[in-house]
N, C-alpha and C. Protein backbone atom coordinates (compact mmCIF):
# COMPACT_ATOMS: atom_id res chain seq x y z
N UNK A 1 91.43 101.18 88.04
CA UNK A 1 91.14 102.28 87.15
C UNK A 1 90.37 103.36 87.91
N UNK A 2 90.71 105.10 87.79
CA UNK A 2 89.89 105.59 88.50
C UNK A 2 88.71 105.63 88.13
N UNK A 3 87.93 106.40 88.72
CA UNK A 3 85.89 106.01 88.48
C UNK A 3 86.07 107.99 88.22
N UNK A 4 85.51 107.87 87.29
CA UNK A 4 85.10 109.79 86.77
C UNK A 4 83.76 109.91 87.71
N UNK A 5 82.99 109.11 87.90
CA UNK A 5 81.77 109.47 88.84
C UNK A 5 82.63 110.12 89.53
N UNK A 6 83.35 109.39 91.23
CA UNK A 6 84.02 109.66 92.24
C UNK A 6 85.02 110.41 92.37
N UNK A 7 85.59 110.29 91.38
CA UNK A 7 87.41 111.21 91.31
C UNK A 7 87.95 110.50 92.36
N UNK A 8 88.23 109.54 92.37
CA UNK A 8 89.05 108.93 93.29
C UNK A 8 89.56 107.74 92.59
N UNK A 9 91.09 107.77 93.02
CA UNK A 9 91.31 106.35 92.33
C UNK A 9 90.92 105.38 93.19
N UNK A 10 90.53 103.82 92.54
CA UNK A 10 90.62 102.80 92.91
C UNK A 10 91.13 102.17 93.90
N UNK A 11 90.94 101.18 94.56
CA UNK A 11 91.81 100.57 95.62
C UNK A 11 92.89 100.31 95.34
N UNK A 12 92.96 99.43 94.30
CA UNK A 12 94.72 99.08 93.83
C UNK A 12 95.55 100.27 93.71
N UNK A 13 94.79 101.38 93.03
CA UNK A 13 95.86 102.87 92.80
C UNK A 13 95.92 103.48 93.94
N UNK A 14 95.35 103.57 95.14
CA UNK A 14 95.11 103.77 96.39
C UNK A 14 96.57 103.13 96.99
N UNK A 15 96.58 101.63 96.84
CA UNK A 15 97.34 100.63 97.52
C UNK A 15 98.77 101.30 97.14
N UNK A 16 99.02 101.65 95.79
CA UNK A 16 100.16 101.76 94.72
C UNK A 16 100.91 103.05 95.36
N UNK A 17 100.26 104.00 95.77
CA UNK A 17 100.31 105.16 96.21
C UNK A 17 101.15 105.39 97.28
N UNK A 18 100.47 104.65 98.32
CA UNK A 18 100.74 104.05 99.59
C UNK A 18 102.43 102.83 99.66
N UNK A 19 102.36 102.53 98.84
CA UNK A 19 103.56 101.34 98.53
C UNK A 19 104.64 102.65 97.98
N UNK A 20 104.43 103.11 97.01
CA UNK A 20 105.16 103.92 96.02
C UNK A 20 105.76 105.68 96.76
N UNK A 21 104.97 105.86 97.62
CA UNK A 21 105.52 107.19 97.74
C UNK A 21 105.96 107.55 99.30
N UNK A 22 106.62 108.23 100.14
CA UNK A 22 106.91 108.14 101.36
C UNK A 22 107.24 109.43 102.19
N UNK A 23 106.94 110.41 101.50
CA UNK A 23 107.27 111.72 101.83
C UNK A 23 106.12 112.47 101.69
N UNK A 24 105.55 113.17 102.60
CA UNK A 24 104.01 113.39 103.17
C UNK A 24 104.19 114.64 103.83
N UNK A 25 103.17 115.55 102.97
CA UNK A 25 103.26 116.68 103.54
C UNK A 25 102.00 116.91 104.07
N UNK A 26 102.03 117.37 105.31
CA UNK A 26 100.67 117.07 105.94
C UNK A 26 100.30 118.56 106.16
N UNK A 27 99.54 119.53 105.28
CA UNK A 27 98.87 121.01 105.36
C UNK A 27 97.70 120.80 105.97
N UNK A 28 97.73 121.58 106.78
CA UNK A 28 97.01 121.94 107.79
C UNK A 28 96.97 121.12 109.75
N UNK A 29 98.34 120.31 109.30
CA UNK A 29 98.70 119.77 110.62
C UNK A 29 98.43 120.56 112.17
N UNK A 30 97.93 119.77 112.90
CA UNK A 30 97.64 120.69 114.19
C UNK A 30 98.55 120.23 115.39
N UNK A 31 99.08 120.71 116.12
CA UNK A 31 99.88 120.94 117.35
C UNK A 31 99.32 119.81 118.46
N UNK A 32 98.20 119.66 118.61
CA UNK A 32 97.18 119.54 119.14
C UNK A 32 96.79 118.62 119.06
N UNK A 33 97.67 116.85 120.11
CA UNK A 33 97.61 115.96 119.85
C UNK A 33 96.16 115.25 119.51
N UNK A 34 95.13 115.92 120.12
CA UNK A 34 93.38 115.68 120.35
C UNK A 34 93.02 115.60 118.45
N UNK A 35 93.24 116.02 117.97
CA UNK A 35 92.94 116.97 116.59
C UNK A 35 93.64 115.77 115.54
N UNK A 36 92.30 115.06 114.65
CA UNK A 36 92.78 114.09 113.77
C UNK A 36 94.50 114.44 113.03
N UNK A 37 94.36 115.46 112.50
CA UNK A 37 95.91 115.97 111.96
C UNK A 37 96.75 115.07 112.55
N UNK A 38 97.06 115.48 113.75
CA UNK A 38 97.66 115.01 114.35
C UNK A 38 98.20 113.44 114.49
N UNK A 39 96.81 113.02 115.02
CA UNK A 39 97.11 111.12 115.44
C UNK A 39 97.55 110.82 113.77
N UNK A 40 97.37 111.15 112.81
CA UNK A 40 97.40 110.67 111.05
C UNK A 40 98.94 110.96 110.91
N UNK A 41 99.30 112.03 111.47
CA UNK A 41 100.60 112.41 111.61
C UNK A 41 101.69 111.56 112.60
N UNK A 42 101.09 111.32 113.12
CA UNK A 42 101.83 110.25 114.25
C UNK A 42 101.97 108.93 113.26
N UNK A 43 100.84 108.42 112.88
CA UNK A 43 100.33 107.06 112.81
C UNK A 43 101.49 106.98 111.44
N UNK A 44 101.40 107.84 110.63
CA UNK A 44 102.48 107.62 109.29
C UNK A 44 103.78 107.51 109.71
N UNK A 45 104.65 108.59 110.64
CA UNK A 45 105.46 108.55 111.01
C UNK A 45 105.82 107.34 111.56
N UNK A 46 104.70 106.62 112.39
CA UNK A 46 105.16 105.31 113.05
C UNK A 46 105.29 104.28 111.90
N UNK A 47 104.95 104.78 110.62
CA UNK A 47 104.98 103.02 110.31
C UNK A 47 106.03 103.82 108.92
N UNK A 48 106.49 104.48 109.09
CA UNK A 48 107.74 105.15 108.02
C UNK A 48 108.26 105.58 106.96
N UNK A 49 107.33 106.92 106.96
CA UNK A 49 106.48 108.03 106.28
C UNK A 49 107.38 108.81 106.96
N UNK A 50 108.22 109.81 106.12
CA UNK A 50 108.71 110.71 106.25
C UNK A 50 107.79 112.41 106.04
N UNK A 51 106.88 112.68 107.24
CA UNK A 51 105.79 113.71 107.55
C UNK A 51 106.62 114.95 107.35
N UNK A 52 106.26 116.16 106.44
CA UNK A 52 106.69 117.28 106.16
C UNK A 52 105.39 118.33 107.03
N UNK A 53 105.30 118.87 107.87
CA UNK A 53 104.28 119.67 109.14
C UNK A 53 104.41 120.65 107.98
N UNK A 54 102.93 121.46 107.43
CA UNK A 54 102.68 122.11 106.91
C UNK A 54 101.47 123.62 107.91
N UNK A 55 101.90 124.67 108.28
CA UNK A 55 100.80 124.91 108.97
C UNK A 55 101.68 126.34 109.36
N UNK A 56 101.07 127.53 109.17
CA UNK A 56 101.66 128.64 109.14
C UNK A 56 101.58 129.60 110.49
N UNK A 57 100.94 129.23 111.03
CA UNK A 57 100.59 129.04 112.79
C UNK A 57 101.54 128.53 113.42
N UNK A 58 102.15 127.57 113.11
CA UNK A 58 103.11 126.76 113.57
C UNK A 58 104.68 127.03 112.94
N UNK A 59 104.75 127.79 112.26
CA UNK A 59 105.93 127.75 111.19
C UNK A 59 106.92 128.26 112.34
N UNK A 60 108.26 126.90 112.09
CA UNK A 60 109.07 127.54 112.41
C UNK A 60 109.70 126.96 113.68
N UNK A 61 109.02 126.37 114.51
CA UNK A 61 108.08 125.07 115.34
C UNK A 61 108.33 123.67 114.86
N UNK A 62 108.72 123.17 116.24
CA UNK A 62 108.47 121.35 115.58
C UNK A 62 107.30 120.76 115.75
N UNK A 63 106.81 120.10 115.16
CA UNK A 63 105.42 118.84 115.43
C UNK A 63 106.32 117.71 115.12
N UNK A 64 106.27 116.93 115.90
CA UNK A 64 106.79 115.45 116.51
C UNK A 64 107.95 115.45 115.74
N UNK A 65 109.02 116.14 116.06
CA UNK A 65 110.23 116.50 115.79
C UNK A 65 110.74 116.85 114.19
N UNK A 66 109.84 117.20 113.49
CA UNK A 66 109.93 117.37 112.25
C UNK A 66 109.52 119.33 112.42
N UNK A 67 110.18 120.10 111.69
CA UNK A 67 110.66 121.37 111.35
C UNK A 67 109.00 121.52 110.81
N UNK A 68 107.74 122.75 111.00
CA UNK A 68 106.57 123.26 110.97
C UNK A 68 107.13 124.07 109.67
N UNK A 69 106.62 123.86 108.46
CA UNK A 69 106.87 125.25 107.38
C UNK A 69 105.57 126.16 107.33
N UNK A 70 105.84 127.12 106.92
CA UNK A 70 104.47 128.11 106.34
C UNK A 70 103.62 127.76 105.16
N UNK A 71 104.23 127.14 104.41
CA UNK A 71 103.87 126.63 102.99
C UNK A 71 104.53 125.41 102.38
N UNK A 72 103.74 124.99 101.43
CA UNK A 72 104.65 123.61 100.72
C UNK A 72 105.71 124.57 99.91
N UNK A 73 105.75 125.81 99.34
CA UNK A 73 107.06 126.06 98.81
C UNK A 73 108.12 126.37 99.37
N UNK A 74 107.55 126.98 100.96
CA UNK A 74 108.70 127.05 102.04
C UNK A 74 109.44 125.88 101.97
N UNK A 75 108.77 124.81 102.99
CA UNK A 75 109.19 123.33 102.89
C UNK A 75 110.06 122.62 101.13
N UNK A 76 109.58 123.08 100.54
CA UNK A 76 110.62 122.83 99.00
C UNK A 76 111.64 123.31 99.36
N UNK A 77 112.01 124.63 99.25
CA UNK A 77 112.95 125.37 99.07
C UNK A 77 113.89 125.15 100.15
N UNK A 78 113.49 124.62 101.61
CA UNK A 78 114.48 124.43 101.94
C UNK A 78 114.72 123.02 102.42
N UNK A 79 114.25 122.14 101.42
CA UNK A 79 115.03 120.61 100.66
C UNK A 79 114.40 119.94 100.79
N UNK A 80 113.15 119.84 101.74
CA UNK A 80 112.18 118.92 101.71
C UNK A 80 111.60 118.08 100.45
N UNK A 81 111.48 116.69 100.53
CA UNK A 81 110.89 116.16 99.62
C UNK A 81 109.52 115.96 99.60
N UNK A 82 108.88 116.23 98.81
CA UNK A 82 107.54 116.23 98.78
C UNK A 82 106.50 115.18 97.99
N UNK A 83 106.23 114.10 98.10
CA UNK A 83 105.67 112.95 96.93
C UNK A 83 103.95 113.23 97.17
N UNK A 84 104.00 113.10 98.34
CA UNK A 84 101.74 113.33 98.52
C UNK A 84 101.53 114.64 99.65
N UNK A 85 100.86 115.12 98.77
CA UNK A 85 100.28 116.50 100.07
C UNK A 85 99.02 116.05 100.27
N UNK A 86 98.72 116.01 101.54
CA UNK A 86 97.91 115.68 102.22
C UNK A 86 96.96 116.83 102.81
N UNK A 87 95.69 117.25 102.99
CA UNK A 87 95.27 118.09 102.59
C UNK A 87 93.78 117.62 104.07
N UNK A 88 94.03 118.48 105.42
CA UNK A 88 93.59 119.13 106.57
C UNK A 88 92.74 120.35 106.24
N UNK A 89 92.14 120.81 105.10
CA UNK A 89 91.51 122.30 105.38
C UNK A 89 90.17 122.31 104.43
N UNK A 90 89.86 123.21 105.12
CA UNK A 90 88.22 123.24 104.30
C UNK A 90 88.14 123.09 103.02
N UNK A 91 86.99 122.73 101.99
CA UNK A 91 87.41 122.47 100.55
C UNK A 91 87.25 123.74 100.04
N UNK A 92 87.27 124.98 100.56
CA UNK A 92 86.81 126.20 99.61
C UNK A 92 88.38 126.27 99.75
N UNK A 93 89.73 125.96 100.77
CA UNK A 93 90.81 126.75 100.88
C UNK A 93 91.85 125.44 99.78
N UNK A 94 91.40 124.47 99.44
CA UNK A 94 91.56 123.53 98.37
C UNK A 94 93.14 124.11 97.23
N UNK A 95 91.76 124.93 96.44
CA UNK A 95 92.53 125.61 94.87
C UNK A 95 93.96 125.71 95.29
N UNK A 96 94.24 126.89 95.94
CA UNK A 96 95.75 127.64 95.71
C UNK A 96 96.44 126.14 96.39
N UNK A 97 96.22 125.54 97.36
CA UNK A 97 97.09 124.65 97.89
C UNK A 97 97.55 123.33 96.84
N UNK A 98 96.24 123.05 96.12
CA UNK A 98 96.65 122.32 94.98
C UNK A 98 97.77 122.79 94.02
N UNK A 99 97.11 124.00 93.88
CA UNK A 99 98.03 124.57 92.50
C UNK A 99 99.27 125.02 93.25
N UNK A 100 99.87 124.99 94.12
CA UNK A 100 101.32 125.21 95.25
C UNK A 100 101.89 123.47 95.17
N UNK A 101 100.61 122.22 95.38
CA UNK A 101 101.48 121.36 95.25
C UNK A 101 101.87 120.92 93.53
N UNK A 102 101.37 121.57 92.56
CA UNK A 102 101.35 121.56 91.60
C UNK A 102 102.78 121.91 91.25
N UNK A 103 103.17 123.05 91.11
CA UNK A 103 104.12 124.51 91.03
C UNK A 103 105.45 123.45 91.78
N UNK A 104 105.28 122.59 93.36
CA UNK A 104 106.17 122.40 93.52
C UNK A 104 107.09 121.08 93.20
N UNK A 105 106.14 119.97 92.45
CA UNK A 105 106.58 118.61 91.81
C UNK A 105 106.33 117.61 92.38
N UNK A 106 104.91 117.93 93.38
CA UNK A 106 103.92 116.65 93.76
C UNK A 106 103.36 115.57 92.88
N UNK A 107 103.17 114.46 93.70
CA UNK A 107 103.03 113.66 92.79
C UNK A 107 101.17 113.49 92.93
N UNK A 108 100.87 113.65 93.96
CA UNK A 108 99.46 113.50 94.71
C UNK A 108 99.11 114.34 95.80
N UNK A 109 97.62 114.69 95.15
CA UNK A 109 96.83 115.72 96.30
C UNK A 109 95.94 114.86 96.65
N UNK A 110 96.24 114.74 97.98
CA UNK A 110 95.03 114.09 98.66
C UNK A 110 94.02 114.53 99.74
N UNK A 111 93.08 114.95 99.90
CA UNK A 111 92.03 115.96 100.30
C UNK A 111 91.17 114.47 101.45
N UNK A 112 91.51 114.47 102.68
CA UNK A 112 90.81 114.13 103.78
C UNK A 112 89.73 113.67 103.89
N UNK A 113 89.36 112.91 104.50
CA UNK A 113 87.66 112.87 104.90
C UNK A 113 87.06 113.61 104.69
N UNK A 114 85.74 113.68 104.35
CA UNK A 114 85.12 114.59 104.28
C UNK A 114 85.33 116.22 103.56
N UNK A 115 86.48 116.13 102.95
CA UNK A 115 86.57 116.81 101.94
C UNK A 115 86.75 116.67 100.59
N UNK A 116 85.98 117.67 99.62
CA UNK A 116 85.49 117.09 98.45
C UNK A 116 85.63 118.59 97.88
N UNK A 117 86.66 118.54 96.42
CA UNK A 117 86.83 120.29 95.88
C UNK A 117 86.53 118.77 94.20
N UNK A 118 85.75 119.10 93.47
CA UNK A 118 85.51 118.53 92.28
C UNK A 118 86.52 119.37 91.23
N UNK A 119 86.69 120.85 91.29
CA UNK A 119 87.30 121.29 90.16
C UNK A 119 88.91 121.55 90.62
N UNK A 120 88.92 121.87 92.03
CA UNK A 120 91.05 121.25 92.26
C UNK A 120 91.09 119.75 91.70
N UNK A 121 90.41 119.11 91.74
CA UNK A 121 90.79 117.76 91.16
C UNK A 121 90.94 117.54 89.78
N UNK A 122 90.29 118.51 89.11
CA UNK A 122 90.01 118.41 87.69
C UNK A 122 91.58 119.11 87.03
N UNK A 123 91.85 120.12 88.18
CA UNK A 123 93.03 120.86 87.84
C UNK A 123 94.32 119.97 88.46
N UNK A 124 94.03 119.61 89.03
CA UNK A 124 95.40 118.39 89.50
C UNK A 124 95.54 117.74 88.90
N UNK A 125 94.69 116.88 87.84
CA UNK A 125 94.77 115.71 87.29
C UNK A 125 95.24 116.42 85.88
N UNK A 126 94.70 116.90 85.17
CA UNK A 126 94.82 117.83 84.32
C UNK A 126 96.67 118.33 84.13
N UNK A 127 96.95 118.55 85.60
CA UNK A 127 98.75 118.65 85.83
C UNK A 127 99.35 117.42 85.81
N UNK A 128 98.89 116.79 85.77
CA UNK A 128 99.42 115.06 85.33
C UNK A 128 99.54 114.80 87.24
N UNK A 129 99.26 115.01 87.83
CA UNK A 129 99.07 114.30 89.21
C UNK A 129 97.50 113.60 89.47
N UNK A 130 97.95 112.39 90.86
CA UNK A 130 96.72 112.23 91.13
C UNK A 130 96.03 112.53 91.93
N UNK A 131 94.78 112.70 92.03
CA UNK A 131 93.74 113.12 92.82
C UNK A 131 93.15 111.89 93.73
N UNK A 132 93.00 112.05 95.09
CA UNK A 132 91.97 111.55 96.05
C UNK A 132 91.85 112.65 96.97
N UNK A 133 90.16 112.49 96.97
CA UNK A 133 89.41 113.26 98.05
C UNK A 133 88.69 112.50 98.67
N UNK A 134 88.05 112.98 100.12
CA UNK A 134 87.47 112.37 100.94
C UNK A 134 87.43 110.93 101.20
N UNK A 135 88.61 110.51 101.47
CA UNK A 135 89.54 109.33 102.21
C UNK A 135 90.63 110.08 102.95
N UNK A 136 90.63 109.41 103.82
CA UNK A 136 91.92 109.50 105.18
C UNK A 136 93.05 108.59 104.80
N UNK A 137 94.18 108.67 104.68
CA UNK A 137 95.31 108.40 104.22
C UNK A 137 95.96 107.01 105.47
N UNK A 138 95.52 107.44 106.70
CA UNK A 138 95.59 106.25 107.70
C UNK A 138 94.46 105.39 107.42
N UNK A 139 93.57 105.74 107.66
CA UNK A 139 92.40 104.77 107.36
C UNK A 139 92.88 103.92 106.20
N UNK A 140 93.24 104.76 104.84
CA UNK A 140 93.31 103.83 103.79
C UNK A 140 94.91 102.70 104.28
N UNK A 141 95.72 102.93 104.66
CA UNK A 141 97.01 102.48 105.03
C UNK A 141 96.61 101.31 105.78
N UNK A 142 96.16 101.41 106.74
CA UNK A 142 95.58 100.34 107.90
C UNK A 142 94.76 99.87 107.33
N UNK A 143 93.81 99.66 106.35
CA UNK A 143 92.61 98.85 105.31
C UNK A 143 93.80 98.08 104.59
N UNK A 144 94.77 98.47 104.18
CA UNK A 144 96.04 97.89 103.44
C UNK A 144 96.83 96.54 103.75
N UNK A 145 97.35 97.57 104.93
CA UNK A 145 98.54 96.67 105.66
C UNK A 145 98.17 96.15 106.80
N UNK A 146 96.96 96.27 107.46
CA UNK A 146 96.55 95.37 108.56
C UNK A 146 96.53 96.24 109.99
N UNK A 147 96.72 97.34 109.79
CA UNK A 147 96.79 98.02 111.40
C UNK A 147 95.41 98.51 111.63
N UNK A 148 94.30 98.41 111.06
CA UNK A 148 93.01 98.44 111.48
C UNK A 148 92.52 98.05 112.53
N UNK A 149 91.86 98.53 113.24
CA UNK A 149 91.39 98.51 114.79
C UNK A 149 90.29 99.42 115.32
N UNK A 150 89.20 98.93 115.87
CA UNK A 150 88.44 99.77 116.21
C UNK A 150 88.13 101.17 116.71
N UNK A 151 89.56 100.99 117.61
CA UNK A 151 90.44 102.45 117.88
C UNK A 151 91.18 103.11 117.09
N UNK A 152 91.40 102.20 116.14
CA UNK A 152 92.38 102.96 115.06
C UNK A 152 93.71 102.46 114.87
N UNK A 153 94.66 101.38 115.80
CA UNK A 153 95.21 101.20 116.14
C UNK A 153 95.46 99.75 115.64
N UNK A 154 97.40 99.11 115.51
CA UNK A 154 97.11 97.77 115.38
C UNK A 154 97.48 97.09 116.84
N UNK A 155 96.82 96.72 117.29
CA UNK A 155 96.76 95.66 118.61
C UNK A 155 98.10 95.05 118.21
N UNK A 156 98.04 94.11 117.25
CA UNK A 156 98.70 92.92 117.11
C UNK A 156 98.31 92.11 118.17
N UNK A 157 97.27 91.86 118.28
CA UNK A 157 96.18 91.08 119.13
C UNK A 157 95.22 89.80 118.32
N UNK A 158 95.24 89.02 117.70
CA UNK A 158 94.16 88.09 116.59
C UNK A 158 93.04 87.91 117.89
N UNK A 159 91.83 88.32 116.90
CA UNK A 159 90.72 87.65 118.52
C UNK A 159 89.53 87.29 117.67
N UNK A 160 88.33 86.43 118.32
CA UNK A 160 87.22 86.56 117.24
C UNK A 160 86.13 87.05 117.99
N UNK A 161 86.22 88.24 118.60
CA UNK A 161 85.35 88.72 119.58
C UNK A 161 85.96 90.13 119.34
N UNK A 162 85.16 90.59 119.82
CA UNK A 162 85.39 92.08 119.71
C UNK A 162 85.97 92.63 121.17
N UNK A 163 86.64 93.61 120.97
CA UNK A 163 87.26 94.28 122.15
C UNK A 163 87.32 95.04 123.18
């Protein structure tokens, strides 16, 4: 059940999310393998997450062989599927990107680490979508399915010592 304190759903709705949806639009993706965007962008793709590169800097451009749009309505319009937008940018630039994944038939806005917009959430949810903020979408995936690693990474290593 989600918690109204947090605005975040639950672990199980977390888990459900993650099981249920597979098409990931990643706004504010960076070029710039160094740059979290990025490795989160990799890390989905590797385990088979179909990543939609959102980033208007880049439009036009591939990031790890997937087509760079200007916008999530760009990326709509020309056929992309869109189930969770994933959400790279400061929380003041939040609003319009919500209400764009709103407008385009998202199912979930999900707002990054360390980012936290209380009233895009109120307005997302409100659009019958769900809201998580400040969780990482790999992090939560690898807490899931087991690719957790100190690096970030799954070894596929069992040890009872640290690495």
């Amino acid at each position: 059940m989600t918690s109204d304190t947090t605005l975040i759903p639950d672990m199980y709705e977390r888990l459900d999310i993650l099981r249920q949806y597979h098409h990931i639009a990643i706004v504010g993706v960076s070029a710039d393998q160094y740059r979290p965007s990025h490795f989160v962008a990799i890390y989905l793709q590797a385990e088979g997450y179909h990543i939609v590169p959102i980033n208007p800097r880049y439009a036009g451009q591939t990031i790890l062989g997937q087509r760079v749009y200007a916008s999530l309505t760009e990326a709509k319009e020309a056929g992309e599927q869109i189930e969770i937008v994933d959400i790279f940018r400061r929380a003041q630039d939040v609003p319009p990107i919500a209400e764009e994944a709103i407008q385009i038939g998202a199912k979930v806005v999900w707002l990054q680490l360390g980012i936290r917009n209380d009233a895009a959430g109120q307005r997302v949810r409100e659009a019958g979508l769900t809201f998580v903020q400040n969780r990482c979408v790999k992090i939560e995936h690898a807490r899931f399915f087991g690719g957790l690693h100190t690096v970030g990474l799954n070894t596929g290593v069992i040890v009872s010592r640290k690495i």
